[in-house]
N, C-alpha and C. Protein backbone atom coordinates (compact mmCIF):
# COMPACT_ATOMS: atom_id res chain seq x y z
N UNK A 1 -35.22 -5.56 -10.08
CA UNK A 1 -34.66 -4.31 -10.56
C UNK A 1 -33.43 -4.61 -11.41
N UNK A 2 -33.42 -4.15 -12.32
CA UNK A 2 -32.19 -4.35 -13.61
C UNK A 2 -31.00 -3.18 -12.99
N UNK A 3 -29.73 -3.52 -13.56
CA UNK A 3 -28.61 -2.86 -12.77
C UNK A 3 -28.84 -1.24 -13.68
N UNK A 4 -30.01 -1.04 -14.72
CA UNK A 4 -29.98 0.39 -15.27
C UNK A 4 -31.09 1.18 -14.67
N UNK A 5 -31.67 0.54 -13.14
CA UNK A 5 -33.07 1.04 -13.33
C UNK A 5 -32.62 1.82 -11.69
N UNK A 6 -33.08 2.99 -11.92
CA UNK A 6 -32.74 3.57 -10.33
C UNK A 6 -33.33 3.34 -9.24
N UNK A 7 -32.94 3.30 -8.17
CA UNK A 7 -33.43 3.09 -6.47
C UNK A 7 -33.85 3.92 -6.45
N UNK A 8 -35.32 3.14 -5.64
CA UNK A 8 -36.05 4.47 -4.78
C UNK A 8 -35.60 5.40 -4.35
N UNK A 9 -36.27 6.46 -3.54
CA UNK A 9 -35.48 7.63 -2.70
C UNK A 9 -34.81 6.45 -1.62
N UNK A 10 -35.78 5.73 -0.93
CA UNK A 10 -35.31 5.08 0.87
C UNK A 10 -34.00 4.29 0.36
N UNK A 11 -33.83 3.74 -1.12
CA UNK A 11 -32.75 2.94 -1.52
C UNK A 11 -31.12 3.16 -1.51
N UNK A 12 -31.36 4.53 -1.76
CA UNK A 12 -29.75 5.47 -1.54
C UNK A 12 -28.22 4.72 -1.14
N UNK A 13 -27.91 4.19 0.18
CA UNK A 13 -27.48 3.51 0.39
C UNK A 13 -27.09 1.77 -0.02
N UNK A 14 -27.77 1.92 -0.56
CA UNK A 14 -27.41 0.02 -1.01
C UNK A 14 -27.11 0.53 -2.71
N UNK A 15 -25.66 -0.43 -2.44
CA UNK A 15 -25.05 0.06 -3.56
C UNK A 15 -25.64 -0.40 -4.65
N UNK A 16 -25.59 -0.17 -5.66
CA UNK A 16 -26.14 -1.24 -7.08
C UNK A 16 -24.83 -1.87 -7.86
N UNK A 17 -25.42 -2.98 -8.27
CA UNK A 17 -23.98 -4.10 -8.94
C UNK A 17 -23.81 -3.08 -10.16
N UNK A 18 -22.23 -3.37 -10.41
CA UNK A 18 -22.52 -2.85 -11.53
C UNK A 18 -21.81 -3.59 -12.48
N UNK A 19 -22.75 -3.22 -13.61
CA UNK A 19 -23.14 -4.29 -15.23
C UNK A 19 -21.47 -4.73 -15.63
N UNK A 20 -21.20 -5.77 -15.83
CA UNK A 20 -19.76 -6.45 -16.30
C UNK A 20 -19.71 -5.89 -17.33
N UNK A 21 -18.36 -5.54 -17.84
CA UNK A 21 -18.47 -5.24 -19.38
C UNK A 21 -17.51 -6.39 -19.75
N UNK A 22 -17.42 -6.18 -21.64
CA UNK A 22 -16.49 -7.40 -21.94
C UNK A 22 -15.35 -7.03 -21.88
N UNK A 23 -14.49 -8.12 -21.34
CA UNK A 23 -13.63 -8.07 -20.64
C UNK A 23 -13.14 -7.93 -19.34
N UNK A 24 -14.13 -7.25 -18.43
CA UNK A 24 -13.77 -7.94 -17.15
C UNK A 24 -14.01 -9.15 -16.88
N UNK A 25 -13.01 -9.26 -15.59
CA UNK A 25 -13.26 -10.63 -14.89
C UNK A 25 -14.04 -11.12 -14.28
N UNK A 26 -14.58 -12.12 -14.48
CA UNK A 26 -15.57 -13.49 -13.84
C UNK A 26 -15.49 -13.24 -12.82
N UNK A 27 -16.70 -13.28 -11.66
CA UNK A 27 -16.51 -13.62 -10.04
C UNK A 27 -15.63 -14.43 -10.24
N UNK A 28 -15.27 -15.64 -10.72
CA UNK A 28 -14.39 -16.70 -10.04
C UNK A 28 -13.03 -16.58 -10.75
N UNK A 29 -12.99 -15.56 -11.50
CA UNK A 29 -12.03 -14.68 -11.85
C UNK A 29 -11.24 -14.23 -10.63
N UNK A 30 -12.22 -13.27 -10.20
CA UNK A 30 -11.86 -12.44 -9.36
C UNK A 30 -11.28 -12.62 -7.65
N UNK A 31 -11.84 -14.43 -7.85
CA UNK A 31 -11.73 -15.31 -6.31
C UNK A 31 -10.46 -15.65 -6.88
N UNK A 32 -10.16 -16.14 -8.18
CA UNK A 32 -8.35 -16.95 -8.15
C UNK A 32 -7.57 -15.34 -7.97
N UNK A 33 -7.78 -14.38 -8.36
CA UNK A 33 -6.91 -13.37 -8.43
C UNK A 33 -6.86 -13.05 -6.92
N UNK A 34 -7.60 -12.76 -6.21
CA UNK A 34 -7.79 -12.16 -4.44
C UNK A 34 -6.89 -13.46 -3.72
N UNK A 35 -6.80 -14.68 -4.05
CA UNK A 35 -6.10 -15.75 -3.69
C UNK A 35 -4.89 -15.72 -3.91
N UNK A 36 -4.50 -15.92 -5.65
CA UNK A 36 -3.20 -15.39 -6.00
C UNK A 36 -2.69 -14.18 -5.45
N UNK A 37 -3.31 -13.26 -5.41
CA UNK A 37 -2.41 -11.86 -5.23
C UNK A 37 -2.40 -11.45 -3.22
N UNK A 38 -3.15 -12.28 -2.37
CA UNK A 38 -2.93 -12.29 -1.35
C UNK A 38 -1.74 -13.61 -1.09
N UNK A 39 -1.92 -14.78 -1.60
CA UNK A 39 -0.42 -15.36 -1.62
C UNK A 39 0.37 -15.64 -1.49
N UNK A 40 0.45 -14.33 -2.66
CA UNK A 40 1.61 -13.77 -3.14
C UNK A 40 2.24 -11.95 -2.13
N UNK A 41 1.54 -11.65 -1.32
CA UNK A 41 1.46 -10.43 -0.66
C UNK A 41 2.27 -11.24 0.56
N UNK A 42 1.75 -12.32 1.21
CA UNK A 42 1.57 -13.02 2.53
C UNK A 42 3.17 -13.65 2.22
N UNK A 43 3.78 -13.95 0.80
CA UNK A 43 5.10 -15.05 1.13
C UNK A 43 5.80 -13.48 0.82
N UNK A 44 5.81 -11.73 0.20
CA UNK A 44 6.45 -10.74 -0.11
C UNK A 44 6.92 -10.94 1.36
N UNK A 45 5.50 -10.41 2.25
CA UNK A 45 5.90 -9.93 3.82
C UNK A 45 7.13 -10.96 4.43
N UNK A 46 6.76 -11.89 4.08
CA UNK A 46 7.65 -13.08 4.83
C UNK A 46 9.17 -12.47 4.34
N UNK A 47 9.60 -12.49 2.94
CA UNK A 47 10.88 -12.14 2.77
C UNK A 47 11.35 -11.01 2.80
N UNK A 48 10.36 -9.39 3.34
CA UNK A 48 10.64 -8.38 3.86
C UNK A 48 11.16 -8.67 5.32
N UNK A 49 10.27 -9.32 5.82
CA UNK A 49 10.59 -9.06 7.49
C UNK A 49 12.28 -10.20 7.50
N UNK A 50 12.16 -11.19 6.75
CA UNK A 50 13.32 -11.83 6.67
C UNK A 50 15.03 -10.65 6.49
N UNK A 51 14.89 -10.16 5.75
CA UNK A 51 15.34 -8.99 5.11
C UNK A 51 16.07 -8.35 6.73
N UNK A 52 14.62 -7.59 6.67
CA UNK A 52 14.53 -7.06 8.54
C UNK A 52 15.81 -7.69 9.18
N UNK A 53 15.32 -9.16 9.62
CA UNK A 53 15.76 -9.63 10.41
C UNK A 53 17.58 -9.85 10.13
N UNK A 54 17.46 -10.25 8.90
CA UNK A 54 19.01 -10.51 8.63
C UNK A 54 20.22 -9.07 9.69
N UNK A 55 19.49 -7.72 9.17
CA UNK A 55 19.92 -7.10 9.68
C UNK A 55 20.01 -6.53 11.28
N UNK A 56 18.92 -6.27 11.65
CA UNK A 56 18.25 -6.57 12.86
C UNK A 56 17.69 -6.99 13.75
N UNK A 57 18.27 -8.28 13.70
CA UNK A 57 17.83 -9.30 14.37
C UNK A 57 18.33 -9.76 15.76
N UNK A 58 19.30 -8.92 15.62
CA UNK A 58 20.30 -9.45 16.99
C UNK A 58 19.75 -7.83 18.18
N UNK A 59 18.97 -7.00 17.58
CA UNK A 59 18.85 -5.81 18.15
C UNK A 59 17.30 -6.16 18.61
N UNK A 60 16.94 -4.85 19.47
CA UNK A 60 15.54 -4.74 20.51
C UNK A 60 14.65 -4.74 19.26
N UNK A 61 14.77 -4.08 18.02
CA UNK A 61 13.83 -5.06 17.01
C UNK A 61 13.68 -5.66 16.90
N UNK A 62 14.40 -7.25 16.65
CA UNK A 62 14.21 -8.30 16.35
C UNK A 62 13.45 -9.32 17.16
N UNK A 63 12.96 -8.79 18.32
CA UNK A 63 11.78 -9.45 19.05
C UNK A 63 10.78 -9.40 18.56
N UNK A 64 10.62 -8.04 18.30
CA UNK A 64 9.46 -7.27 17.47
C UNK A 64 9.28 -7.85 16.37
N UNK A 65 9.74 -7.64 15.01
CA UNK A 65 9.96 -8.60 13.63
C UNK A 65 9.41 -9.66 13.90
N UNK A 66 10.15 -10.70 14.71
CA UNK A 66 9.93 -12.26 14.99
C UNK A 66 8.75 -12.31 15.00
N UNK A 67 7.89 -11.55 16.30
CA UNK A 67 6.62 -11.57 16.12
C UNK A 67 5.95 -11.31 15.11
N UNK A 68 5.93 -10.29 14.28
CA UNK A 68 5.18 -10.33 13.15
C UNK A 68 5.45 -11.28 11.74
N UNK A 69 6.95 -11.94 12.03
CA UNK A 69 7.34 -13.26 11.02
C UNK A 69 6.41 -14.56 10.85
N UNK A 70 5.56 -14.40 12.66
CA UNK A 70 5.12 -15.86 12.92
C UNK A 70 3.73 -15.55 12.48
N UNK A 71 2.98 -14.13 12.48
CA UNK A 71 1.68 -14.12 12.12
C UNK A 71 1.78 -14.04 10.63
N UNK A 72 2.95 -13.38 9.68
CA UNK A 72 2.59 -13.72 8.51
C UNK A 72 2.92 -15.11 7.53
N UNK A 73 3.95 -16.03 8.56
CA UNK A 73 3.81 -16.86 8.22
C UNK A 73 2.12 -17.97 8.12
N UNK A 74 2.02 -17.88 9.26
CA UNK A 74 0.36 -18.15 9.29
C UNK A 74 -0.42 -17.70 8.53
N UNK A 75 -0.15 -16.60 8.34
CA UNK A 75 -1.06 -16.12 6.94
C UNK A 75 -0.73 -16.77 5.41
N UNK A 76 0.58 -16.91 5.35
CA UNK A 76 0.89 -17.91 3.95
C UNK A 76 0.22 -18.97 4.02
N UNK A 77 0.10 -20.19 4.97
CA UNK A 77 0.35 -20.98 5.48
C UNK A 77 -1.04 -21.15 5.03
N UNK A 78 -2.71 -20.57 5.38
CA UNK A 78 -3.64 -20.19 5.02
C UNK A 78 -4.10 -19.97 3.58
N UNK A 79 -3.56 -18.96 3.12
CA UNK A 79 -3.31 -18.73 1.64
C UNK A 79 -2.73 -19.83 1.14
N UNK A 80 -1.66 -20.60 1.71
CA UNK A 80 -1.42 -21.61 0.31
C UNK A 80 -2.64 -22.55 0.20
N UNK A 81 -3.09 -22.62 1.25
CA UNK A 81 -3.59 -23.71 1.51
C UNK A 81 -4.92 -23.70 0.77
N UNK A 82 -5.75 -22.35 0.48
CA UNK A 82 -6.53 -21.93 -0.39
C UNK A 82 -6.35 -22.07 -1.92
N UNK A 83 -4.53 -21.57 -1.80
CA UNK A 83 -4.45 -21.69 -3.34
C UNK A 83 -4.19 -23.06 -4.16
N UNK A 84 -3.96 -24.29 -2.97
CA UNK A 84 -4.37 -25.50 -3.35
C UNK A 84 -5.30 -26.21 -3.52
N UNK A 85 -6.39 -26.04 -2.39
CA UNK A 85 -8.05 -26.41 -2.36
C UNK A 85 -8.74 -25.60 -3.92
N UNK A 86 -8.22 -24.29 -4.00
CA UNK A 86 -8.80 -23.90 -5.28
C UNK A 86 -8.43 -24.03 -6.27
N UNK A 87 -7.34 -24.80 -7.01
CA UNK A 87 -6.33 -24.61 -7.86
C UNK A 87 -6.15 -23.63 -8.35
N UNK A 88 -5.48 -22.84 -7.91
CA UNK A 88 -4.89 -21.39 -8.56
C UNK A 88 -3.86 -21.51 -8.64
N UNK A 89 -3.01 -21.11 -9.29
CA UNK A 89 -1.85 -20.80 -9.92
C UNK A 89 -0.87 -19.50 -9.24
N UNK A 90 -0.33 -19.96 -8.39
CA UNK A 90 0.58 -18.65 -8.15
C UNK A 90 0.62 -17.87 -8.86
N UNK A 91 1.32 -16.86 -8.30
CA UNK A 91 1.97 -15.54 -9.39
C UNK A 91 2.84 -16.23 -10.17
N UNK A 92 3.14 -15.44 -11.35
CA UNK A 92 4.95 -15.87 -12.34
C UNK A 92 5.85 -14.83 -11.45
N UNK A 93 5.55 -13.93 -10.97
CA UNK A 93 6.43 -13.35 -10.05
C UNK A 93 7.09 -13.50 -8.84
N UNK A 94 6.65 -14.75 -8.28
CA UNK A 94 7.04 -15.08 -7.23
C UNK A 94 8.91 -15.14 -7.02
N UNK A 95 9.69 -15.70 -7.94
CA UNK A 95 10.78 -15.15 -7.50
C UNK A 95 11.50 -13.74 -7.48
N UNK A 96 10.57 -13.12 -8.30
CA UNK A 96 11.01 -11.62 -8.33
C UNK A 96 10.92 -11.00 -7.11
N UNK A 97 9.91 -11.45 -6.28
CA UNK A 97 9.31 -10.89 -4.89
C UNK A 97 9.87 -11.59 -3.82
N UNK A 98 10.41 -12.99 -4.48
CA UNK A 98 10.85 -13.03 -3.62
C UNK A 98 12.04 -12.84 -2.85
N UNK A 99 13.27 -12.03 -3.92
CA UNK A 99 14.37 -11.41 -4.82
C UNK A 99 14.30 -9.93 -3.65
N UNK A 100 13.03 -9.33 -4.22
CA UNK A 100 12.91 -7.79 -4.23
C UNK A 100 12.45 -7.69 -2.97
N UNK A 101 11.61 -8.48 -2.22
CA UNK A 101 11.51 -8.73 -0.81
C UNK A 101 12.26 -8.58 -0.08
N UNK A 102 13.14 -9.31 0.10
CA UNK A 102 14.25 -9.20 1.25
C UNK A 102 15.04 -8.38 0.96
N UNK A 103 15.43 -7.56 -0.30
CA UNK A 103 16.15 -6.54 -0.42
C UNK A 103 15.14 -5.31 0.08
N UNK A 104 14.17 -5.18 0.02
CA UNK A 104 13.14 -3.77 0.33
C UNK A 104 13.55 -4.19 2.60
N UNK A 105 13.40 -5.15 2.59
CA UNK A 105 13.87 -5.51 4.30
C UNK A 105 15.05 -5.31 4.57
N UNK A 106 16.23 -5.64 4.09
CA UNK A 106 17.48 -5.50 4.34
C UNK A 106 17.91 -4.07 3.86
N UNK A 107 17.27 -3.74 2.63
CA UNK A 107 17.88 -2.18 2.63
C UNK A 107 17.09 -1.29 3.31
N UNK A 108 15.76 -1.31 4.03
CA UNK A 108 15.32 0.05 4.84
C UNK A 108 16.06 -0.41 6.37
N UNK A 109 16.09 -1.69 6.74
CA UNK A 109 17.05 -1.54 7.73
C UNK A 109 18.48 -1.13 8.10
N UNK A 110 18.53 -1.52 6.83
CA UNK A 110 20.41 -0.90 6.93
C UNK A 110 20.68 0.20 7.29
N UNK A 111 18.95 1.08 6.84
CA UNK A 111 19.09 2.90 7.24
C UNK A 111 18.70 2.87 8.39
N UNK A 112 18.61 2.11 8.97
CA UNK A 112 18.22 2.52 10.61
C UNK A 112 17.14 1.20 10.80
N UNK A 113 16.85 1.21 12.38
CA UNK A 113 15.73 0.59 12.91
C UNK A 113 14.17 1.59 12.29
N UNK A 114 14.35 2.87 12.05
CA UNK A 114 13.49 4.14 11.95
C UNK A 114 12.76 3.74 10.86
N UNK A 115 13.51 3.46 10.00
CA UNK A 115 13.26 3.09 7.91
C UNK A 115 12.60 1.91 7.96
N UNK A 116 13.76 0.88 9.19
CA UNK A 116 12.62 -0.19 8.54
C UNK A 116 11.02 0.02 8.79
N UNK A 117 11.15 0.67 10.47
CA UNK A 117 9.64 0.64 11.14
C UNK A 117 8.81 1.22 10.11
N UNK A 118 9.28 2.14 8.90
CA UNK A 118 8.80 2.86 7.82
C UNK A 118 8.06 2.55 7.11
N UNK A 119 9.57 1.32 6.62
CA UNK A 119 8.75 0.22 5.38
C UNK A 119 7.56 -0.44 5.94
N UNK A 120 7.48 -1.30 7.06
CA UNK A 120 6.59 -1.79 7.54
C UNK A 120 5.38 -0.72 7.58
N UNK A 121 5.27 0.27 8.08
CA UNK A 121 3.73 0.97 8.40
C UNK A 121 3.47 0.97 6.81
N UNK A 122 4.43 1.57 5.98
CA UNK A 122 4.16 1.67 4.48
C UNK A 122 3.42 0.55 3.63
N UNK A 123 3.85 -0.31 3.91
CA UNK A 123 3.46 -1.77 3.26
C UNK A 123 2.11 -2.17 3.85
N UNK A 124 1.89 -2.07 5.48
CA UNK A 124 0.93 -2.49 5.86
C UNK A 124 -0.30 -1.29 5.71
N UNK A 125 0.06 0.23 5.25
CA UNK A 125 -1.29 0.55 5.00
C UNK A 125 -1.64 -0.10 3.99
N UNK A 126 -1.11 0.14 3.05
CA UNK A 126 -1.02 -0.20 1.51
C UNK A 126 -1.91 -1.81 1.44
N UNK A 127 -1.46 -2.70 2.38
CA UNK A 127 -2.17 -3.98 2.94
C UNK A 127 -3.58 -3.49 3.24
N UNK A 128 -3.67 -3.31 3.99
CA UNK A 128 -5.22 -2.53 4.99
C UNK A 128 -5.72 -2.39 3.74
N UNK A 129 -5.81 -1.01 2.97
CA UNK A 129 -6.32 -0.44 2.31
C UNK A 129 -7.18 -1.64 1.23
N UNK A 130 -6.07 -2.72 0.57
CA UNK A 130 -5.89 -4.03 -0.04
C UNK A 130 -7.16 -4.79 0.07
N UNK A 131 -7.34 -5.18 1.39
CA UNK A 131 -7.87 -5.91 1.99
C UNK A 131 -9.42 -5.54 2.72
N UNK A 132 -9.26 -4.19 2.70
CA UNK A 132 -10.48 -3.71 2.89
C UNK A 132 -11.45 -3.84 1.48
N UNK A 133 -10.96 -3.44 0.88
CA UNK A 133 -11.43 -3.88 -0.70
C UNK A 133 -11.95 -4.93 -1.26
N UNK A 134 -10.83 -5.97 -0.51
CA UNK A 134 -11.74 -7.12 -1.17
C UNK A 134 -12.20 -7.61 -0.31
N UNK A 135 -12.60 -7.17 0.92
CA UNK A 135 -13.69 -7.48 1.90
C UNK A 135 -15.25 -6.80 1.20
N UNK A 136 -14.62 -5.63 0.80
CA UNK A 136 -15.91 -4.80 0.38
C UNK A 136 -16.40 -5.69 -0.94
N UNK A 137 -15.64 -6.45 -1.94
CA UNK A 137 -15.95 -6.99 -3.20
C UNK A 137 -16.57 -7.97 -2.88
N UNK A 138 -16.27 -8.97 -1.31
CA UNK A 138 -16.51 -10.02 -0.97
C UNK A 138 -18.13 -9.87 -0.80
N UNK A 139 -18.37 -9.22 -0.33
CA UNK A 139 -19.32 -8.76 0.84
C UNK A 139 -19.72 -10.20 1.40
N UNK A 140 -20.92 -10.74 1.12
CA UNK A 140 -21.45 -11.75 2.08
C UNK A 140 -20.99 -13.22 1.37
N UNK A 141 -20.57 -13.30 0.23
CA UNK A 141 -20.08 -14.48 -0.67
C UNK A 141 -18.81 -14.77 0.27
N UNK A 142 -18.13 -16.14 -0.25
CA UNK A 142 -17.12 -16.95 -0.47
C UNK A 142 -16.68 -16.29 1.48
N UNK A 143 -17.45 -17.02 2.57
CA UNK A 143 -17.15 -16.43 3.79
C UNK A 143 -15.56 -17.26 4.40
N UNK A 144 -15.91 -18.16 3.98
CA UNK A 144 -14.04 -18.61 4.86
C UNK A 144 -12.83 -17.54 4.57
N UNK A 145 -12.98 -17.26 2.82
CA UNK A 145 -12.71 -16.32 2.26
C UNK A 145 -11.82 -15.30 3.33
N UNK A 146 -13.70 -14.78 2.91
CA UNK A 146 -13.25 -13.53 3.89
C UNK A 146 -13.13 -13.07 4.66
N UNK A 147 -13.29 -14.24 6.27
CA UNK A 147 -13.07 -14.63 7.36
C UNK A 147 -11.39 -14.46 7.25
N UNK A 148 -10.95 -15.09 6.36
CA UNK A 148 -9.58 -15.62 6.16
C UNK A 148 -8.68 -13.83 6.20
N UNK A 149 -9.58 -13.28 5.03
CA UNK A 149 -8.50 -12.01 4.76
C UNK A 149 -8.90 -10.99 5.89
N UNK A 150 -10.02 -11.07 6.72
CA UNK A 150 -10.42 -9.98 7.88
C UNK A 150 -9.62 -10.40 9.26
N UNK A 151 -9.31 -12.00 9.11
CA UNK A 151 -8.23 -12.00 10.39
C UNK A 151 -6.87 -11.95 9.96
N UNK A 152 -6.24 -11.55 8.92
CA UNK A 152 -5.09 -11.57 8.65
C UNK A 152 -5.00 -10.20 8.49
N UNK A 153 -5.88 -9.12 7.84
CA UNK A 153 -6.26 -7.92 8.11
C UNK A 153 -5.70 -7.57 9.50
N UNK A 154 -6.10 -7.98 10.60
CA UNK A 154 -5.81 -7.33 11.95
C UNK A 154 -4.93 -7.80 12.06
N UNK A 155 -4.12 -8.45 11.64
CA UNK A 155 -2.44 -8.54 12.16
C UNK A 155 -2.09 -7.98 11.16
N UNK A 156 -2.25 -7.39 10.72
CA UNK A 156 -1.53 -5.89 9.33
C UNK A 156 -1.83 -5.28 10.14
N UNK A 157 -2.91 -4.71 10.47
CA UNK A 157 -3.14 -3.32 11.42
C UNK A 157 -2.16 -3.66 12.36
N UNK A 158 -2.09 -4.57 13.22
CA UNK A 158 -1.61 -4.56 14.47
C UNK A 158 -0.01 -4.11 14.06
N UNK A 159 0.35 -4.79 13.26
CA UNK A 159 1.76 -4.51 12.18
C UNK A 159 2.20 -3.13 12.13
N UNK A 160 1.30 -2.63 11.54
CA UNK A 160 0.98 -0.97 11.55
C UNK A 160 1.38 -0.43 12.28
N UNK A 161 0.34 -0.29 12.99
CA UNK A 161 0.49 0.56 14.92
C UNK A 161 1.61 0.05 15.53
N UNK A 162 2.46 -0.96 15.22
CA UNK A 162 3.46 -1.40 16.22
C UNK A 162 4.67 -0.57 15.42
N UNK A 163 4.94 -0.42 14.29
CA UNK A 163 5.78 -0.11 13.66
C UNK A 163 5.55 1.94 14.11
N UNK A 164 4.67 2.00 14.11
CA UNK A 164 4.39 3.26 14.08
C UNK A 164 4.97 3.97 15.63
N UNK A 165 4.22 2.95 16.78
CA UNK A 165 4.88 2.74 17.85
C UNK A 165 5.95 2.87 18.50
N UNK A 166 6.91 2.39 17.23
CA UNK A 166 8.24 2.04 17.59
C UNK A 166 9.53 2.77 16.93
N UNK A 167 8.86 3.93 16.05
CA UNK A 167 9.55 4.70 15.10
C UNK A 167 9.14 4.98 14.06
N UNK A 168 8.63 4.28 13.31
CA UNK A 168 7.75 4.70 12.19
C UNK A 168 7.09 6.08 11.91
N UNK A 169 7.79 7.40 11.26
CA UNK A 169 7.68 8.29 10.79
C UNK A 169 7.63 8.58 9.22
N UNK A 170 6.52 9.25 9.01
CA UNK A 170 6.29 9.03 7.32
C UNK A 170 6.79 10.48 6.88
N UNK A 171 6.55 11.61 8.22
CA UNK A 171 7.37 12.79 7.68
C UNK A 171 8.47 13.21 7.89
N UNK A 172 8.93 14.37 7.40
CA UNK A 172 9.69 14.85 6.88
C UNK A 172 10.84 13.91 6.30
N UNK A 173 12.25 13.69 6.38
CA UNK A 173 13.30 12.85 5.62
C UNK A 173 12.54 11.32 5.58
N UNK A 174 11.69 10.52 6.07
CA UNK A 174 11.14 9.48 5.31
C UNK A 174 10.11 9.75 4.92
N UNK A 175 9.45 10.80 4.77
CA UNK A 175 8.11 10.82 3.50
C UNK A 175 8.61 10.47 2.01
N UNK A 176 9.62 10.39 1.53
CA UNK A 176 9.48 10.07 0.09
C UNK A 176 9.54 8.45 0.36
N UNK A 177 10.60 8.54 1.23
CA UNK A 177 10.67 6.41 1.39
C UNK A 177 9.37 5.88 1.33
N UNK A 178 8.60 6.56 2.84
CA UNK A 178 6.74 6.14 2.88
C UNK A 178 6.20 5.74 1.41
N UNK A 179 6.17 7.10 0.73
CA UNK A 179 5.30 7.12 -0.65
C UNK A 179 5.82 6.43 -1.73
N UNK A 180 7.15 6.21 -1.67
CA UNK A 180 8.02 5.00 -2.57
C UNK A 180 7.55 3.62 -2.63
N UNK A 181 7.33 3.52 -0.72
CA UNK A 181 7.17 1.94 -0.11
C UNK A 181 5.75 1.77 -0.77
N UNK A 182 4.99 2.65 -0.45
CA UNK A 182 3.36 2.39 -0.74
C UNK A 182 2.88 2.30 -2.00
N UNK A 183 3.72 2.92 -3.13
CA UNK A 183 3.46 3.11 -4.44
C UNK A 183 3.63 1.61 -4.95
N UNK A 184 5.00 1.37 -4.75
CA UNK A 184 5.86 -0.07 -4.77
C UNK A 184 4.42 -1.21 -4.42
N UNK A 185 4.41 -1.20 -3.00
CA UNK A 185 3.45 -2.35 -2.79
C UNK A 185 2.44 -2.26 -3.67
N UNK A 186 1.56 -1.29 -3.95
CA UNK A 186 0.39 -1.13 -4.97
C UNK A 186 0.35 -1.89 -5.94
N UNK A 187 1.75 -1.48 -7.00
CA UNK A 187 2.11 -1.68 -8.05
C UNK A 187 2.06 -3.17 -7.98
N UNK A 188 2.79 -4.11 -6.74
CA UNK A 188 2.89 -4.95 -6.88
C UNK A 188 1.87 -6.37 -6.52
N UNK A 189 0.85 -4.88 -5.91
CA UNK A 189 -0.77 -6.27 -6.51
C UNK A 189 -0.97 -5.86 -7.53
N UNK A 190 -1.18 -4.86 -7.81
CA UNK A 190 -1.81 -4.93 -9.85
C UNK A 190 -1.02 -6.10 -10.08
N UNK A 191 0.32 -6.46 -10.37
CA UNK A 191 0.77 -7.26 -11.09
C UNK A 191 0.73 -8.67 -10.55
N UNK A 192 0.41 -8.65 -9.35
CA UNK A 192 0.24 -10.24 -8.85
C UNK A 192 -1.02 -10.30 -8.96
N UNK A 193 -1.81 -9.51 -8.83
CA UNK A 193 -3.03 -10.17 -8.98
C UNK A 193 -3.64 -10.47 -10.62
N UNK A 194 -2.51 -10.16 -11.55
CA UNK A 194 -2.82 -10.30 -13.11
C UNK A 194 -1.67 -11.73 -13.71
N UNK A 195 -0.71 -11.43 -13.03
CA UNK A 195 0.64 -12.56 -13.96
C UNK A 195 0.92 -13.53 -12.88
C-alpha cells in the first residue's frame, strides 16, 4: 500500500506514515535530534534542581530535590552516553541552559517552597508530554532508545506527582508562572532539538 492509497474500513486505526516532504528530517535525523534535545533537557533539569537546591536545600525540600537530582543525573549520565556511541553533537545552547537553568531553580524557589514545587510539575508535564512523542515517533525502531526515554519518562512522572504532592498549584496566583514554566520548556526543545 503506497502512503496515498486509503485503508480498508477494518484498517482505521493503524496510522499511515506519512510521505516526507523536502526538507524534513531523515529518520536518523530525527534519532541525533531526540538524543541531542533529550541531553540537553536531562543536564537543563540537573541545573534547575541545582538552582532548587542552592536555595532550599537546607529545608524539608531538600530531601525531596536530592532525590530527584540523583534520578536525573542518571538520566544525563544515559543520554551522554548515547550522545557519544552515536556521535551527536550537543546543543550550541548548552551554556545558555545551563546559565538559565539554575536561575529558573533559584528564582521559583526564592518565591517559596510552593513556586518551586510549580516549576517542577511545570517542566515535568511539558517533559511527559516530550517524551510521549517520541515514544509515539519511536514506535517499535531504535528500542534501547526507547527503553531509555520510557524509563526516564517515569521518573518525570514520578517528579510530577511528587511536586504536586508537596505544593505544586498551577491555580490561581501561580497559573501564569505554570504557563510561563511550560511555554519556556517547549520553546526550549524546539531549539535544542534544532541548534
Amino acid at each position: 500500500m503506497t502512503d496515498n492509497q486509503d485503508h480498508d474500513a477494518g484498517d482505521e486505526n493503524v496510522p499511515r506514515p506519512r510521505q516526507r516532504l523536502p526538507g524534513d528530517p531523515t529518520h536518523e535525523e530525527m534519532i541525533a535530534r531526540i538524543i541531542r534535545v533529550d541531553h540537553a533537557g536531562e543536564a537543563g533539569a540537573n541545573r534547575i534542581y541545582a538552582g532548587q537546591l542552592a536555595v532550599l536545600g537546607k529545608s524539608a525540600a531538600g530531601d525531596i530535590i536530592r532525590h530527584m537530582v540523583a534520578q536525573e543525573a542518571e538520566h544525563f549520565e544515559q543520554f551522554d552516553q548515547l550522545l557519544r556511541d552515536r556521535q551527536v553533537r550537543p546543543t550550541l545552547l548548552s551554556p545558555f541552559w545551563h546559565v538559565a537553568g539554575f536561575a529558573l531553580g533559584a528564582g521559583t524557589a526564592l518565591l517559596g517552597k510552593n513556586a518551586a514545587m510549580v516549576c517542577t510539575a511545570a517542566v515535568e508535564e511539558a517533559i511527559d508530554e516530550h517524551y510521549r512523542g517520541q515514544v509515539e515517533y519511536l514506535g517499535e525502531d531504535e528500542p534501547e532508545l526507547r527503553e531509555t526515554i520510557l524509563a526516564a519518562n517515569a521518573d518525570e512522572i514520578e517528579h510530577r506527582d511528587t511536586a504536586r504532592a508537596e505544593g505544586a498549584n498551577s491555580s490561581g496566583a501561580y497559573a501564569p508562572l505554570s504557563t510561563a514554566i511550560k511555554a519556556g520548556t517547549k520553546l526550549a526543545i524546539w531549539f535544542s532539538e534544532r541548534v
